[in-house]
PDB file of N, CA and C in Angstrom:
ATOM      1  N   UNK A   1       0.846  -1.195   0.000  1.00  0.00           N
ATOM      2  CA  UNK A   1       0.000   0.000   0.000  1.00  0.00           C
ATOM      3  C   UNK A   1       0.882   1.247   0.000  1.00  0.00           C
ATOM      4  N   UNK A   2       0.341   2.181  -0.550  1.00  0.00           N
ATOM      5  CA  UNK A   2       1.403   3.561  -1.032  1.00  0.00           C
ATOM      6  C   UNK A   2       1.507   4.037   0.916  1.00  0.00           C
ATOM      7  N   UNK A   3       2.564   4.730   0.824  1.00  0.00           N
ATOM      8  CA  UNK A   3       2.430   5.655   1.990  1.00  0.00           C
ATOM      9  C   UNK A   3       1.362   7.247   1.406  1.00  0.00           C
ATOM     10  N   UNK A   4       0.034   7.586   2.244  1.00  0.00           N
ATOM     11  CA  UNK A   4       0.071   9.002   2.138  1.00  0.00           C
ATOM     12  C   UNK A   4       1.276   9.797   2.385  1.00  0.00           C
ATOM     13  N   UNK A   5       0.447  10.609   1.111  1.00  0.00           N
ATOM     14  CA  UNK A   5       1.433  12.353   1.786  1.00  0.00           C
ATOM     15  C   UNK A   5       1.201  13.350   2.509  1.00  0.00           C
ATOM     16  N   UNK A   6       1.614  13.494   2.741  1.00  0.00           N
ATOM     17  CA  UNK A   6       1.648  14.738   4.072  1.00  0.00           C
ATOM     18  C   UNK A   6       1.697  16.494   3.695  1.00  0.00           C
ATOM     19  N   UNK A   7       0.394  16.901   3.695  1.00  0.00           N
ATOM     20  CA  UNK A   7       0.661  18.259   3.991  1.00  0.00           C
ATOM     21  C   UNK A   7       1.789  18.922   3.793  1.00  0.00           C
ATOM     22  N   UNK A   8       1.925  19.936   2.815  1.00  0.00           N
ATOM     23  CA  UNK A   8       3.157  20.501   3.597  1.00  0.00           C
ATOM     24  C   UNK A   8       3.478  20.976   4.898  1.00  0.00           C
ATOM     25  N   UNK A   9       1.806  21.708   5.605  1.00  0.00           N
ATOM     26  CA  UNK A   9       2.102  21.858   6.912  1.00  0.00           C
ATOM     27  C   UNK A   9       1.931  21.059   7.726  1.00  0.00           C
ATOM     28  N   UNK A  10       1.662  19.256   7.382  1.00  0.00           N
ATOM     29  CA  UNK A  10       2.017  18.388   8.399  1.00  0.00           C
ATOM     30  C   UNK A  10       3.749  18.033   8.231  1.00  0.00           C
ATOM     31  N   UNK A  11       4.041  18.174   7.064  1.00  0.00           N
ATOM     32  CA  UNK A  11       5.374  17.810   6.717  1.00  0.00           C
ATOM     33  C   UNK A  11       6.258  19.486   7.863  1.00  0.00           C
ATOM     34  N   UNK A  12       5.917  20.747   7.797  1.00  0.00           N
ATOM     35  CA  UNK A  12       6.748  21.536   8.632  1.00  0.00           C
ATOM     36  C   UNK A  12       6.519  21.194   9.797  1.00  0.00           C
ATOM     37  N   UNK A  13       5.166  20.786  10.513  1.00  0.00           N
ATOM     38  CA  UNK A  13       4.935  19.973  12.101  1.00  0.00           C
ATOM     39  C   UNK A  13       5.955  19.539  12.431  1.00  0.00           C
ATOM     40  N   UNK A  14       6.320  18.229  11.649  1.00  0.00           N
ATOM     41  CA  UNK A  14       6.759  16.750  11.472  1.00  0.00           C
ATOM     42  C   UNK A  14       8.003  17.550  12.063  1.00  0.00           C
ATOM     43  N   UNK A  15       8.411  18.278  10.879  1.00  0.00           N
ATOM     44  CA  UNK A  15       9.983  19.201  11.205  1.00  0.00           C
ATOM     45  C   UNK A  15      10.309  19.592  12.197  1.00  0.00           C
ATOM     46  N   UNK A  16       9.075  20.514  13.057  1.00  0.00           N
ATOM     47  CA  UNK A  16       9.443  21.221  13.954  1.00  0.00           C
ATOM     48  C   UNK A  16       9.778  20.456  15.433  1.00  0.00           C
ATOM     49  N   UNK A  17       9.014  19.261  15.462  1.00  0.00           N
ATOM     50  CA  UNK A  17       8.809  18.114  15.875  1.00  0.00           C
ATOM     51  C   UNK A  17      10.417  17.482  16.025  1.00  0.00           C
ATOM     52  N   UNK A  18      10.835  17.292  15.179  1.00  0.00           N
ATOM     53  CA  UNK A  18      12.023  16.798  14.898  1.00  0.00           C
ATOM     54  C   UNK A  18      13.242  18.045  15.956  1.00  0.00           C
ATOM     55  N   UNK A  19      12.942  19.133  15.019  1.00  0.00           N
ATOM     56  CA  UNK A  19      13.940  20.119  15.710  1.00  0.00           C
ATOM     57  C   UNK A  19      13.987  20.401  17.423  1.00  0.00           C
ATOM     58  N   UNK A  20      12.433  19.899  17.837  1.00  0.00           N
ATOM     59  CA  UNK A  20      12.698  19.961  19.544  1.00  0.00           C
ATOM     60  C   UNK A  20      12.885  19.049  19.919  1.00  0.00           C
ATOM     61  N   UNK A  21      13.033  18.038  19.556  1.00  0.00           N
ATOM     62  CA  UNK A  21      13.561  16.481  19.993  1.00  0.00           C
ATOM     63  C   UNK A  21      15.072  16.652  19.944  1.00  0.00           C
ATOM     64  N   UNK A  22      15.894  16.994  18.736  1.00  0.00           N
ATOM     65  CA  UNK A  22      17.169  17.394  18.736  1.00  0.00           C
ATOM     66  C   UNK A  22      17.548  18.408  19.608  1.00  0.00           C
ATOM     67  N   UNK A  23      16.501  19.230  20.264  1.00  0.00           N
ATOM     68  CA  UNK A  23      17.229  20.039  21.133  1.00  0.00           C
ATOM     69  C   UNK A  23      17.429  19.593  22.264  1.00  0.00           C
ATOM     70  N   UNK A  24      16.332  18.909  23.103  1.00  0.00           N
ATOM     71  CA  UNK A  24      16.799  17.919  24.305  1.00  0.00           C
ATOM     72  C   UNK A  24      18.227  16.858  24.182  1.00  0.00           C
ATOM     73  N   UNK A  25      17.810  15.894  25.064  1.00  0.00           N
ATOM     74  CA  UNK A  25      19.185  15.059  25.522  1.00  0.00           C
ATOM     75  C   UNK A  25      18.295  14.053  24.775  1.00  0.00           C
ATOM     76  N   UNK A  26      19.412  13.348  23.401  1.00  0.00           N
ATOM     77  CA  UNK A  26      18.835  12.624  22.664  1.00  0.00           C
ATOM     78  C   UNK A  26      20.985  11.894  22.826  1.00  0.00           C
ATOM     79  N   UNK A  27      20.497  10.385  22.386  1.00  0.00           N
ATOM     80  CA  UNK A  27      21.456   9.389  21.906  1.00  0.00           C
ATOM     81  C   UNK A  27      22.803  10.066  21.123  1.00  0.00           C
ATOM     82  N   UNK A  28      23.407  10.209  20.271  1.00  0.00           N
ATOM     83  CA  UNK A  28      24.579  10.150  18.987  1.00  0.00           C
ATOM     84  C   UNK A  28      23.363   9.819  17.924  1.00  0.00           C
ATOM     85  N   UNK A  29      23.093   8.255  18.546  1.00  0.00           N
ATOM     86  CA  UNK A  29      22.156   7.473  17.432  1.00  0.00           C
ATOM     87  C   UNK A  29      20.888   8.083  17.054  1.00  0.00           C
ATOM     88  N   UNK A  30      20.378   8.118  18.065  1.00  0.00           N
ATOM     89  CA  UNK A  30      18.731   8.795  17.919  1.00  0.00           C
ATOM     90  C   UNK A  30      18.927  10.274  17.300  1.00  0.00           C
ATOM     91  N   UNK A  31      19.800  11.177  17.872  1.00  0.00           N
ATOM     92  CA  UNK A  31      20.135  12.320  17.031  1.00  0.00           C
ATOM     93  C   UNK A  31      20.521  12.031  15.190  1.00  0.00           C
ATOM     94  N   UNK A  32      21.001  11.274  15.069  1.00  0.00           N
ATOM     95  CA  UNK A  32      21.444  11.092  13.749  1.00  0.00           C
ATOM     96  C   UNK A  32      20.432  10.428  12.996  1.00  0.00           C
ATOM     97  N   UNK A  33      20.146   9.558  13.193  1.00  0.00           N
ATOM     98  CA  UNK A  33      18.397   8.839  13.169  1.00  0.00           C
ATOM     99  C   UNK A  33      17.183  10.126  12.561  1.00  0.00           C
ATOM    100  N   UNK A  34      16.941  10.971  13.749  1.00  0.00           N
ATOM    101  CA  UNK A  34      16.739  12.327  14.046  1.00  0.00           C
ATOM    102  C   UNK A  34      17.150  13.391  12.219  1.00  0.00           C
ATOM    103  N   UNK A  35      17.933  13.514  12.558  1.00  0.00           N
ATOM    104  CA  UNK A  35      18.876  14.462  11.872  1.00  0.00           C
ATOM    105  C   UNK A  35      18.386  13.997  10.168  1.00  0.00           C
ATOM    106  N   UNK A  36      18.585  12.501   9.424  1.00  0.00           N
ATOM    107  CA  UNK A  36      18.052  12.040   8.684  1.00  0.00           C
ATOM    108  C   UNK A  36      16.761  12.444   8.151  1.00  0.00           C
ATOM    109  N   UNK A  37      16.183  12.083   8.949  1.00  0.00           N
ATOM    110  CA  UNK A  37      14.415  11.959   9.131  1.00  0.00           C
ATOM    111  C   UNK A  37      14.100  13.718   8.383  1.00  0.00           C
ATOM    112  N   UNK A  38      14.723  14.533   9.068  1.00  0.00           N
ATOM    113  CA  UNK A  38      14.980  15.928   8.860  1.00  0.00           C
ATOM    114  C   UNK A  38      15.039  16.614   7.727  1.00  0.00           C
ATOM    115  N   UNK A  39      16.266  15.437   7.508  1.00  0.00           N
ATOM    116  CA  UNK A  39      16.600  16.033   5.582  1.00  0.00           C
ATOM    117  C   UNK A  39      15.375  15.836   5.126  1.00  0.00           C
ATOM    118  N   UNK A  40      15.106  14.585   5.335  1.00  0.00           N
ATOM    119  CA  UNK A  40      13.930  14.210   3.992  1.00  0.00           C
ATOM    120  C   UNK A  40      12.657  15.141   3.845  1.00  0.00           C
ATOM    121  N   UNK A  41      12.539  15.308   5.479  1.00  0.00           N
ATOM    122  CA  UNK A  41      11.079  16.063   5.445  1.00  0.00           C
ATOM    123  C   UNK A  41      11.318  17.323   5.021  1.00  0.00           C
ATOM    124  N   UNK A  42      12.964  17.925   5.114  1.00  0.00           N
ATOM    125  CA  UNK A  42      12.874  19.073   4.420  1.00  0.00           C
ATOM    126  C   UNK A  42      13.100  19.189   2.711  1.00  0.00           C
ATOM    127  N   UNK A  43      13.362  18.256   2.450  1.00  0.00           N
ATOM    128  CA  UNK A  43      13.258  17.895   0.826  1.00  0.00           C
ATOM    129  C   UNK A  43      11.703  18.029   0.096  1.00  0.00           C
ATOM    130  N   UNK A  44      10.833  17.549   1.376  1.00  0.00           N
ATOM    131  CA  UNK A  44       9.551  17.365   0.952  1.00  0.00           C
ATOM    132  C   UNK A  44       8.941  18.674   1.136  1.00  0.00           C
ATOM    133  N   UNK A  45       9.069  19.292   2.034  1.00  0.00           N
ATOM    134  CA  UNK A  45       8.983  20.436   1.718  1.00  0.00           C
ATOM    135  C   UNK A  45       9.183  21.626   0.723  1.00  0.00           C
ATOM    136  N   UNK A  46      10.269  21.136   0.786  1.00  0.00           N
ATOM    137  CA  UNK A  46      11.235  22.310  -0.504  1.00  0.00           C
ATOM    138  C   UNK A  46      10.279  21.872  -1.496  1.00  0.00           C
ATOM    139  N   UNK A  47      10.006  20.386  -2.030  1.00  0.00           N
ATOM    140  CA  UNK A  47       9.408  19.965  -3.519  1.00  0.00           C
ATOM    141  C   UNK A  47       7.814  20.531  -3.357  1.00  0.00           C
ATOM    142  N   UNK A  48       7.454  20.589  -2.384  1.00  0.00           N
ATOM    143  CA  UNK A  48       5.844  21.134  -2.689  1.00  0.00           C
ATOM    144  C   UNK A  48       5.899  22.665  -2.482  1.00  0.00           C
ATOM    145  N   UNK A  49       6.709  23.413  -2.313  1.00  0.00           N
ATOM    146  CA  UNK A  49       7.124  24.974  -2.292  1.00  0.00           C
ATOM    147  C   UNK A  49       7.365  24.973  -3.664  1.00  0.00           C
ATOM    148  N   UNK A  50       8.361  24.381  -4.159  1.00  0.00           N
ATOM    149  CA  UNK A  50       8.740  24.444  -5.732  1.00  0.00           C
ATOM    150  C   UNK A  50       7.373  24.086  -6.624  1.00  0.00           C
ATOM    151  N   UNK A  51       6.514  23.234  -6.211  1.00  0.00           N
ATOM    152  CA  UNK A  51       5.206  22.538  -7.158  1.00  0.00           C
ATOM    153  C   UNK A  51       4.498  24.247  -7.126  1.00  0.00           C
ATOM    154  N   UNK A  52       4.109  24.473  -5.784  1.00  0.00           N
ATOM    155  CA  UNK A  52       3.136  25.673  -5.755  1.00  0.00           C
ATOM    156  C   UNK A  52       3.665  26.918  -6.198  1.00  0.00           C
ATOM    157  N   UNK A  53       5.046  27.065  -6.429  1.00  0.00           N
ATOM    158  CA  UNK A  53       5.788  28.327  -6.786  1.00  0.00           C
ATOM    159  C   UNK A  53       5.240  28.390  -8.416  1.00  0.00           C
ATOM    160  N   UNK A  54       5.671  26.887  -8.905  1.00  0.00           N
ATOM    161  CA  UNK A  54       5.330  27.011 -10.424  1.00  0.00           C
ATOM    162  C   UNK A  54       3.730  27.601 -10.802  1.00  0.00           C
ATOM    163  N   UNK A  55       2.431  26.353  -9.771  1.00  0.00           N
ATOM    164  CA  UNK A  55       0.988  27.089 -10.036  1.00  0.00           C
ATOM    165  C   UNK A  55       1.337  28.541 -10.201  1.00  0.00           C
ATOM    166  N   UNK A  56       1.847  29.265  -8.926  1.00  0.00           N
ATOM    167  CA  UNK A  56       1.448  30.533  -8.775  1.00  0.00           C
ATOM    168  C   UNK A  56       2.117  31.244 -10.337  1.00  0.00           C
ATOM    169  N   UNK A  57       3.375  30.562 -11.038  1.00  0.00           N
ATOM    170  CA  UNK A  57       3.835  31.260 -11.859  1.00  0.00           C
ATOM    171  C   UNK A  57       2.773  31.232 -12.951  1.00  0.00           C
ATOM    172  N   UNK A  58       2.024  29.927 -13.573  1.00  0.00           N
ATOM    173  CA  UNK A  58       1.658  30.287 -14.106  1.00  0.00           C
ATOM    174  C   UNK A  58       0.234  30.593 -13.970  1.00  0.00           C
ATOM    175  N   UNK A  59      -0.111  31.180 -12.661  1.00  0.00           N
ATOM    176  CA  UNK A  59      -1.635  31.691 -12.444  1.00  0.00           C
ATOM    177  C   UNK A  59      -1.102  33.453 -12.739  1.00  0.00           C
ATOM    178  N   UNK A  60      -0.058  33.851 -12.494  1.00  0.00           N
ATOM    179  CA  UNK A  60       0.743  34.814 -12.952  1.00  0.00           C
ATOM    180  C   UNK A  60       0.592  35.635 -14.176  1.00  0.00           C
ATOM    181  N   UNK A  61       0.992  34.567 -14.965  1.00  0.00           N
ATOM    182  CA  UNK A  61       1.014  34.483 -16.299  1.00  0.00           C
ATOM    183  C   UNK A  61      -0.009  34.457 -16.822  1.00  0.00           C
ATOM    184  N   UNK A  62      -1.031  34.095 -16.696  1.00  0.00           N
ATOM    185  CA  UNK A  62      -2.581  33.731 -17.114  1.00  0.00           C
ATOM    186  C   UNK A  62      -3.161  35.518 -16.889  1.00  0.00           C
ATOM    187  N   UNK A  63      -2.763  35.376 -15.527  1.00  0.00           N
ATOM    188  CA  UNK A  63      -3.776  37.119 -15.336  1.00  0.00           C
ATOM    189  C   UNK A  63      -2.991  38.679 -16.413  1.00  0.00           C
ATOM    190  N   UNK A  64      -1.813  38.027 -16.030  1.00  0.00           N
ATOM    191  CA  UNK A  64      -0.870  39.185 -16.899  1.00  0.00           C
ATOM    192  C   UNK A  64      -1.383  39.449 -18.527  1.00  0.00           C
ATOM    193  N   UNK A  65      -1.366  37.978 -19.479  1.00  0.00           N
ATOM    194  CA  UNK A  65      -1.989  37.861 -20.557  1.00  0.00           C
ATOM    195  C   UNK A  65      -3.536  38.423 -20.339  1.00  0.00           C
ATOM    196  N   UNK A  66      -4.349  38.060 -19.548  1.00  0.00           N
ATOM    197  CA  UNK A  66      -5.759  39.052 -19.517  1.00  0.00           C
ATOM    198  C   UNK A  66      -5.606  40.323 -19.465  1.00  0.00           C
ATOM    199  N   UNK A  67      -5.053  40.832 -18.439  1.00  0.00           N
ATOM    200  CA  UNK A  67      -4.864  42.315 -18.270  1.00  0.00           C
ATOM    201  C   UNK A  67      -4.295  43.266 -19.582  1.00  0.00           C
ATOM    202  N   UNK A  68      -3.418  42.293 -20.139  1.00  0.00           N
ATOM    203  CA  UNK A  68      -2.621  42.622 -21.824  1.00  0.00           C
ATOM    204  C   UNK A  68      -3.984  42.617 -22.572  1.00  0.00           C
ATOM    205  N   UNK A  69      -4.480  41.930 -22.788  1.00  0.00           N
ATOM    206  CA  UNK A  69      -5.944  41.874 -24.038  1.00  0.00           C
ATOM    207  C   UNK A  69      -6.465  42.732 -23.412  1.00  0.00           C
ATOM    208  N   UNK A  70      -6.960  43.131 -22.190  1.00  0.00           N
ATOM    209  CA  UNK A  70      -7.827  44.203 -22.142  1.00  0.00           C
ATOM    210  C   UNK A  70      -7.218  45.325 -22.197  1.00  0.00           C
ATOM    211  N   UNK A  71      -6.629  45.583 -21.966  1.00  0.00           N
ATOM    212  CA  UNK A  71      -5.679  47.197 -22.228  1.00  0.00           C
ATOM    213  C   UNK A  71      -5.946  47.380 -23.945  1.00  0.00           C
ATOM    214  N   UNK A  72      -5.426  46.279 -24.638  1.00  0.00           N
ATOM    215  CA  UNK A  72      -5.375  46.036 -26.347  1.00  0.00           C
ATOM    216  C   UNK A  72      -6.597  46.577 -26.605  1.00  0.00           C
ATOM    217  N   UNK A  73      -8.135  46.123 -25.927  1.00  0.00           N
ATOM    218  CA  UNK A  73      -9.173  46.088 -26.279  1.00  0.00           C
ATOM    219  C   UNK A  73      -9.850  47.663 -26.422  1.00  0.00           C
ATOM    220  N   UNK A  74      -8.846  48.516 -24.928  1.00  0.00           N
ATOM    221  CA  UNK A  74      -9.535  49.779 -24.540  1.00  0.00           C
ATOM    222  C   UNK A  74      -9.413  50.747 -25.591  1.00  0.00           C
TER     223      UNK A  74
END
């Protein structure tokens, strides 16, 4: 069965989650364990910032081209 995905703002939780666990008294191991876990969720992050950066570019782009035809039109 697939794993769901996570929110991006369950995926920054997850993070922040992570970052106060590393701040207490954690293992070598469990810190590094820890530390891992970290990257990824911040990878997953970064990739759905990058997905929604693009929508917004081209919801951008869409209004810019309207606003161009109507100016043309006036």
């Amino acid at each position: 069965m697939a794993e769901k995905k996570n929110t991006f703002e369950e995926s920054l939780q997850k993070l922040e989650e992570i970052v106060r666990t590393l701040e207490g008294d954690v293992s070598i191991d469990e810190a590094i364990k820890l530390f891992e876990d970290g990257i990824k969720v911040s990878k997953e992050c970064v990739d759905e910032l990058k997905a929604e950066k693009g929508k917004l570019s081209l919801l951008t782009d869409e209004i810019n081209n309207l606003t161009e035809e109507l100016n043309i039109e006036k």
